[in-house]
PDB file of N, CA and C in Angstrom:
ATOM      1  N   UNK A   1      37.198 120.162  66.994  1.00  0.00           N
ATOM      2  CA  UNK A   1      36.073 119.351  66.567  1.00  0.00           C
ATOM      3  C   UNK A   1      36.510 118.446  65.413  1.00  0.00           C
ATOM      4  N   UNK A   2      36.272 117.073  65.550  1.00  0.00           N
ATOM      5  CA  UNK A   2      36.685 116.236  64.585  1.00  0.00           C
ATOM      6  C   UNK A   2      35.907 115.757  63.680  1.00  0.00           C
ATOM      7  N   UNK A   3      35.474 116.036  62.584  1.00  0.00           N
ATOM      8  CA  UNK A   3      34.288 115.111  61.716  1.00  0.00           C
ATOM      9  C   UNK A   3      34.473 114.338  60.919  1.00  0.00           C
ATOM     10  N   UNK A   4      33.667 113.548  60.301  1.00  0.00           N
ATOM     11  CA  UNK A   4      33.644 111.843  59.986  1.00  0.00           C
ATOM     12  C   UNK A   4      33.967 112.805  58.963  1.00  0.00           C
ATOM     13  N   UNK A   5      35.174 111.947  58.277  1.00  0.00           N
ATOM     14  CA  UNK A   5      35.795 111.794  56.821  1.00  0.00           C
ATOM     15  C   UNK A   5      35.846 110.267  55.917  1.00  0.00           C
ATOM     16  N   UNK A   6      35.431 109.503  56.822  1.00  0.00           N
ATOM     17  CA  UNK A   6      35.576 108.095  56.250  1.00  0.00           C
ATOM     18  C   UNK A   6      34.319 107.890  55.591  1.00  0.00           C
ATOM     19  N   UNK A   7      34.272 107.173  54.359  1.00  0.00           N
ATOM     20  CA  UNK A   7      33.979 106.594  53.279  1.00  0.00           C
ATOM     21  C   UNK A   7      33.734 107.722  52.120  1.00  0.00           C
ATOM     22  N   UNK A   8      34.432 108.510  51.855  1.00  0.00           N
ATOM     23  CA  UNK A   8      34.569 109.156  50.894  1.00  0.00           C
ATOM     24  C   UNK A   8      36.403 109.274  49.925  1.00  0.00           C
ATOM     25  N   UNK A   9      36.489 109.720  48.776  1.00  0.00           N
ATOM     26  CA  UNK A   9      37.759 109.859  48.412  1.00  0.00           C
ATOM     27  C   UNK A   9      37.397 111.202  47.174  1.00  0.00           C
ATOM     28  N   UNK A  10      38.395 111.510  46.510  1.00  0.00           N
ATOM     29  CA  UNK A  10      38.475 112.736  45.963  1.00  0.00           C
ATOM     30  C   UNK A  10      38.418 112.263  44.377  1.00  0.00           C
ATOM     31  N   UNK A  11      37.860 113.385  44.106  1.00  0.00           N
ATOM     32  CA  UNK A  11      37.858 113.253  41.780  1.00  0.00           C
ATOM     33  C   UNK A  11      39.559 113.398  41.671  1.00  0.00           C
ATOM     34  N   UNK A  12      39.958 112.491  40.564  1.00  0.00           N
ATOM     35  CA  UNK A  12      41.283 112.738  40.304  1.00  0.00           C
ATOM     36  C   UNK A  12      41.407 113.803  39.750  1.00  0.00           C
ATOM     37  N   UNK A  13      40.386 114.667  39.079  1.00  0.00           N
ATOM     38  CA  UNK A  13      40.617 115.351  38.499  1.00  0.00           C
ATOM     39  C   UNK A  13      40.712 116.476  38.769  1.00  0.00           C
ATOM     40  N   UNK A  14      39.036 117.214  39.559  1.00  0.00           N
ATOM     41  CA  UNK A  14      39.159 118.631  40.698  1.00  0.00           C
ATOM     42  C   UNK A  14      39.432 118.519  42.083  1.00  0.00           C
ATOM     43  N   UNK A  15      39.065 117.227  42.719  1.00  0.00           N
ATOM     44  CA  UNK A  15      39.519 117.056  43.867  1.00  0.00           C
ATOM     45  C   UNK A  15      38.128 116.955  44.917  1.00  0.00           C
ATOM     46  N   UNK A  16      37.440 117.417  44.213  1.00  0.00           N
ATOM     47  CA  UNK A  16      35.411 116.994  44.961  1.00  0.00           C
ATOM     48  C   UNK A  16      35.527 115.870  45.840  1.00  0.00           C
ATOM     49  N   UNK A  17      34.630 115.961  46.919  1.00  0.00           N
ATOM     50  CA  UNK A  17      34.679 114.451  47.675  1.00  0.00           C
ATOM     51  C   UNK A  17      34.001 113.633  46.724  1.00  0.00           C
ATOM     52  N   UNK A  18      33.886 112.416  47.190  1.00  0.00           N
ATOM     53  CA  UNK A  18      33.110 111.303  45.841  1.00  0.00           C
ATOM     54  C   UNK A  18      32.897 110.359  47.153  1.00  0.00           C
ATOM     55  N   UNK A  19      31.776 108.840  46.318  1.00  0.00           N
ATOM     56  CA  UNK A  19      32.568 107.614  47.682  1.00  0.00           C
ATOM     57  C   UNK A  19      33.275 107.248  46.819  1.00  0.00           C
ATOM     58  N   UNK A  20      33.771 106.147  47.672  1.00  0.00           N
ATOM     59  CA  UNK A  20      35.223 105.521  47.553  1.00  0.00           C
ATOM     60  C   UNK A  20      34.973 104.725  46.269  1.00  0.00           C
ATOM     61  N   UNK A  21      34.219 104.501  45.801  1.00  0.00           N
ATOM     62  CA  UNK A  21      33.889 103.439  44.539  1.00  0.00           C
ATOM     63  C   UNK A  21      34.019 104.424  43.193  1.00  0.00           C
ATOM     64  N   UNK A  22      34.096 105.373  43.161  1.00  0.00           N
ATOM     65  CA  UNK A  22      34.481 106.447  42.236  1.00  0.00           C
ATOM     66  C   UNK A  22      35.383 106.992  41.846  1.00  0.00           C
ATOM     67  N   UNK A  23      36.187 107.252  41.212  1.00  0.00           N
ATOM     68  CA  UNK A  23      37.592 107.727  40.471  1.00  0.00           C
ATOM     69  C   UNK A  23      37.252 108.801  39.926  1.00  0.00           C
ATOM     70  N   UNK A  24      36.126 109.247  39.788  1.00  0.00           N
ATOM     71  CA  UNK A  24      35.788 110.947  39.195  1.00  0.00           C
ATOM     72  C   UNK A  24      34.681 111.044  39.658  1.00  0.00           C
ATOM     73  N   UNK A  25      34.045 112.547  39.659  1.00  0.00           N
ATOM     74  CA  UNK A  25      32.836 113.314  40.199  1.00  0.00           C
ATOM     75  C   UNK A  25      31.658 113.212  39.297  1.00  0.00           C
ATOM     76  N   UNK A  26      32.555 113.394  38.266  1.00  0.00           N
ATOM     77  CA  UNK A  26      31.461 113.459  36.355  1.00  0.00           C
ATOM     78  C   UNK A  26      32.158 112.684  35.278  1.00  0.00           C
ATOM     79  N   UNK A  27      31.323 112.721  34.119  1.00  0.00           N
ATOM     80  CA  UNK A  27      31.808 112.192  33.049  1.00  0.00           C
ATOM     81  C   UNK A  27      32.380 113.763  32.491  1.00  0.00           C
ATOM     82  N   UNK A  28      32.017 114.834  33.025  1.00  0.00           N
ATOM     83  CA  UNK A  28      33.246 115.700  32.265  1.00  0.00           C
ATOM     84  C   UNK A  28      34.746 116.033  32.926  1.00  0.00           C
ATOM     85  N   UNK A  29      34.710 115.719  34.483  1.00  0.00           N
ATOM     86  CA  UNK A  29      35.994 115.675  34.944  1.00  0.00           C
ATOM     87  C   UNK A  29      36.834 114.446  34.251  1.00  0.00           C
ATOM     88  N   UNK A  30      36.086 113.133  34.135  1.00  0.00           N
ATOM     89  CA  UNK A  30      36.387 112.229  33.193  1.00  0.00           C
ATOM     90  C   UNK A  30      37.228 112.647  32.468  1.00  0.00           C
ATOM     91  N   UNK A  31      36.581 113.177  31.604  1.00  0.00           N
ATOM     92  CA  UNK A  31      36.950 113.379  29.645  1.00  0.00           C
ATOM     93  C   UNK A  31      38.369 114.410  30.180  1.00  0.00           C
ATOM     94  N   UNK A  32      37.895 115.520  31.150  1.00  0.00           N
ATOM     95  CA  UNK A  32      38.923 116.466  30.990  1.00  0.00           C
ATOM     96  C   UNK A  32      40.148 115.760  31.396  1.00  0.00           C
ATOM     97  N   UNK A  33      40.676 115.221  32.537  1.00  0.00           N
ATOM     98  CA  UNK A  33      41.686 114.109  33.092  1.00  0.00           C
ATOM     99  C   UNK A  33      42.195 113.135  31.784  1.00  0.00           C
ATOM    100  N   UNK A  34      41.252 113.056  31.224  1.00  0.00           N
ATOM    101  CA  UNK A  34      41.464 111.910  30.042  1.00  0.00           C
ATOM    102  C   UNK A  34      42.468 112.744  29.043  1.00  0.00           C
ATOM    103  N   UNK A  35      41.963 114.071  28.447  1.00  0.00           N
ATOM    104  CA  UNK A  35      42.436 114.884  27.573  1.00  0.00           C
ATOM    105  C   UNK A  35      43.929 115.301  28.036  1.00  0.00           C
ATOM    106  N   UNK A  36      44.052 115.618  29.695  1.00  0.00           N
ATOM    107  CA  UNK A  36      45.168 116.009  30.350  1.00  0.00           C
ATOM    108  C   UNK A  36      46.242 114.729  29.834  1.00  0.00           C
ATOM    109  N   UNK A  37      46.082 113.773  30.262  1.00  0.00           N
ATOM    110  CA  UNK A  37      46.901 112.924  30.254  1.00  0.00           C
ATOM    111  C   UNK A  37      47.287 112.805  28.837  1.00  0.00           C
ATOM    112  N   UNK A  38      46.343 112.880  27.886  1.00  0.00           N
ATOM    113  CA  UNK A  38      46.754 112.385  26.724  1.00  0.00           C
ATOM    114  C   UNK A  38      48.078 113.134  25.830  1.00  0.00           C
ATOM    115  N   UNK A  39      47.571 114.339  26.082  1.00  0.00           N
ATOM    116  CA  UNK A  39      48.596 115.991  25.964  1.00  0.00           C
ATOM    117  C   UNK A  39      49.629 115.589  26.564  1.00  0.00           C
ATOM    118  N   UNK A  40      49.762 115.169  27.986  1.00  0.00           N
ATOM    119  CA  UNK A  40      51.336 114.823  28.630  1.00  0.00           C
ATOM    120  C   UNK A  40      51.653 113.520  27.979  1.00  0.00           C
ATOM    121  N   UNK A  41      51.016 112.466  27.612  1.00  0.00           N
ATOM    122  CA  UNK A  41      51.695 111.168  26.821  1.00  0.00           C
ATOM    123  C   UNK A  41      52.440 111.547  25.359  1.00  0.00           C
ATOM    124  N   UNK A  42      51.273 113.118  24.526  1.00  0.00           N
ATOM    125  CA  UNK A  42      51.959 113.990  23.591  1.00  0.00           C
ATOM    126  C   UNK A  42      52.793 114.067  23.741  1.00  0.00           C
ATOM    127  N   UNK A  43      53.360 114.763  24.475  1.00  0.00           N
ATOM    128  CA  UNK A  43      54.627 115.499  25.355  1.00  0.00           C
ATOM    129  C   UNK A  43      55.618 115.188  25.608  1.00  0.00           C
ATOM    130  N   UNK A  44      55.840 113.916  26.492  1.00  0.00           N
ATOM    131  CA  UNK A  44      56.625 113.609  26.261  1.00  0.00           C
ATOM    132  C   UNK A  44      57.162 112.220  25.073  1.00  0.00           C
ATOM    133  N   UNK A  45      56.194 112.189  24.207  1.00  0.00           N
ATOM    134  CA  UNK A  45      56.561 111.337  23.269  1.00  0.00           C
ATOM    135  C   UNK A  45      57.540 112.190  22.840  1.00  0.00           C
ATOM    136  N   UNK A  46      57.044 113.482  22.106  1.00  0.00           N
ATOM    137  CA  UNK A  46      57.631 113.933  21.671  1.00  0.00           C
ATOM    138  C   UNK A  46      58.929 114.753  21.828  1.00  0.00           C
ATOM    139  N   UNK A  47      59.316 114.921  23.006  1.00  0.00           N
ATOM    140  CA  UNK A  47      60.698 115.294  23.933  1.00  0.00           C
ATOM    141  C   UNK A  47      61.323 113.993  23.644  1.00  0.00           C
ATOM    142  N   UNK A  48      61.178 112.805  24.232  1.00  0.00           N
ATOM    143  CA  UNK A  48      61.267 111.433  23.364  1.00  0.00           C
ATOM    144  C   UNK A  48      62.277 111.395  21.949  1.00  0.00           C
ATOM    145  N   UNK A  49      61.281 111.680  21.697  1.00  0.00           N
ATOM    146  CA  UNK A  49      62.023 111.927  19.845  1.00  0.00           C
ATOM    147  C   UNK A  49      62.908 112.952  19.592  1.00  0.00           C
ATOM    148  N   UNK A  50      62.364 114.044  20.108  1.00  0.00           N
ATOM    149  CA  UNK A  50      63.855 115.138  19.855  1.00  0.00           C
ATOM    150  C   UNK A  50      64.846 114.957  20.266  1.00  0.00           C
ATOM    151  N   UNK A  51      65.417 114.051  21.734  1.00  0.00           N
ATOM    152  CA  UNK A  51      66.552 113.701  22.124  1.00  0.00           C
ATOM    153  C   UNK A  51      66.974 112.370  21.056  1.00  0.00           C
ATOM    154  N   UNK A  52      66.295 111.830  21.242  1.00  0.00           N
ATOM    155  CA  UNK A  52      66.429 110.719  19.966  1.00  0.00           C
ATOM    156  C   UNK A  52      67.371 110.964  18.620  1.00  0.00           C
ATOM    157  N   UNK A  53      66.962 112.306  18.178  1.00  0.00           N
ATOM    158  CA  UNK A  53      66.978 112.574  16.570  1.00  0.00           C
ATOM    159  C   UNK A  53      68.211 113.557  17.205  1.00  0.00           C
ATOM    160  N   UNK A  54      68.693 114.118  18.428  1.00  0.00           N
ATOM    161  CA  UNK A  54      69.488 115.185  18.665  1.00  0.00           C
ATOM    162  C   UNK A  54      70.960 113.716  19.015  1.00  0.00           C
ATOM    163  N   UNK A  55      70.633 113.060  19.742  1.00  0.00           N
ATOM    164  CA  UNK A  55      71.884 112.089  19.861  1.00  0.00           C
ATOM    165  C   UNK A  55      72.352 111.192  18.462  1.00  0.00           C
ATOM    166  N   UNK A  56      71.271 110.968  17.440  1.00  0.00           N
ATOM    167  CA  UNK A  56      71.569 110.072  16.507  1.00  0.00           C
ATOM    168  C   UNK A  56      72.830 111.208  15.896  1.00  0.00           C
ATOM    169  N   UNK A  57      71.850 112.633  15.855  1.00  0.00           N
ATOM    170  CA  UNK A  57      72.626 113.962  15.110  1.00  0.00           C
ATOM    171  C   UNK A  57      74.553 113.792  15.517  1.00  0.00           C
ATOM    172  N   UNK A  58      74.489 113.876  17.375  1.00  0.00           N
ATOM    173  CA  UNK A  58      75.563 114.615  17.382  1.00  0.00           C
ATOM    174  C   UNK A  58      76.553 113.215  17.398  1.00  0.00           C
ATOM    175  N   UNK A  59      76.070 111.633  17.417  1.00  0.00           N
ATOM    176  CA  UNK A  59      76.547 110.675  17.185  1.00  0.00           C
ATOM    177  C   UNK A  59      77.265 110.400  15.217  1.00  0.00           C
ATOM    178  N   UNK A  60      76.319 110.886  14.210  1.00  0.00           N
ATOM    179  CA  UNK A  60      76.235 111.056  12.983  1.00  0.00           C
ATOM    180  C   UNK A  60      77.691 111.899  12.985  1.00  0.00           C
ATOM    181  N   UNK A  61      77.890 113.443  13.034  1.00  0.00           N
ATOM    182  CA  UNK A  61      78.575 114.396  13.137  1.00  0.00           C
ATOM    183  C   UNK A  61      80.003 113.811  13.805  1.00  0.00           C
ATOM    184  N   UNK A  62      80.474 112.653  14.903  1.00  0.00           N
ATOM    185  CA  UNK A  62      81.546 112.431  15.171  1.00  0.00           C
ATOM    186  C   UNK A  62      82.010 111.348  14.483  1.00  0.00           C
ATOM    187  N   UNK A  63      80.860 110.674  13.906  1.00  0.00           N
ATOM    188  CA  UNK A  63      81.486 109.801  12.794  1.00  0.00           C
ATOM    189  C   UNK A  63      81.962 110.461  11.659  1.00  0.00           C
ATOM    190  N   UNK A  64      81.468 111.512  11.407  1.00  0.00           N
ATOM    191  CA  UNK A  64      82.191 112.144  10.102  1.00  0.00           C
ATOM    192  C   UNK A  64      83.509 112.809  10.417  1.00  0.00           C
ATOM    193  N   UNK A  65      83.647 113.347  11.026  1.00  0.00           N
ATOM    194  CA  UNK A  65      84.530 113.989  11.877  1.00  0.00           C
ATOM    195  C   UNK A  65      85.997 113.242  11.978  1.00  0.00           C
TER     196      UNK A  65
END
């Protein structure tokens, strides 16, 4: 048995059907997706910087050397 799936799409966030004119279910899947992302832009800023400050390090150390 095949049933109509067309004109709907999913919350980016839990995955709920929605229509297609929607990118989230709620304004709290919203916020939460919003918060997710922001934590991973955290994240890897900051992995970012530790390789950063770890190559300047072991670059520093062969100049003295």
């Amino acid at each position: 048995m095949v049933s109509d799936v067309t004109g709907h799409d999913h919350c980016r966030y839990c995955g709920d059907a929605i229509p297609e004119d929607q990118a989230y279910c709620s304004v709290e899947c919203y916020n939460k997706d919003h918060e997710r992302m922001r934590k991973e832009r955290n994240t890897e800023i900051a992995w970012a910087a530790v390789t950063t400050i770890a190559v300047i390090g072991i670059l520093a150390i062969g100049l003295l050397l």
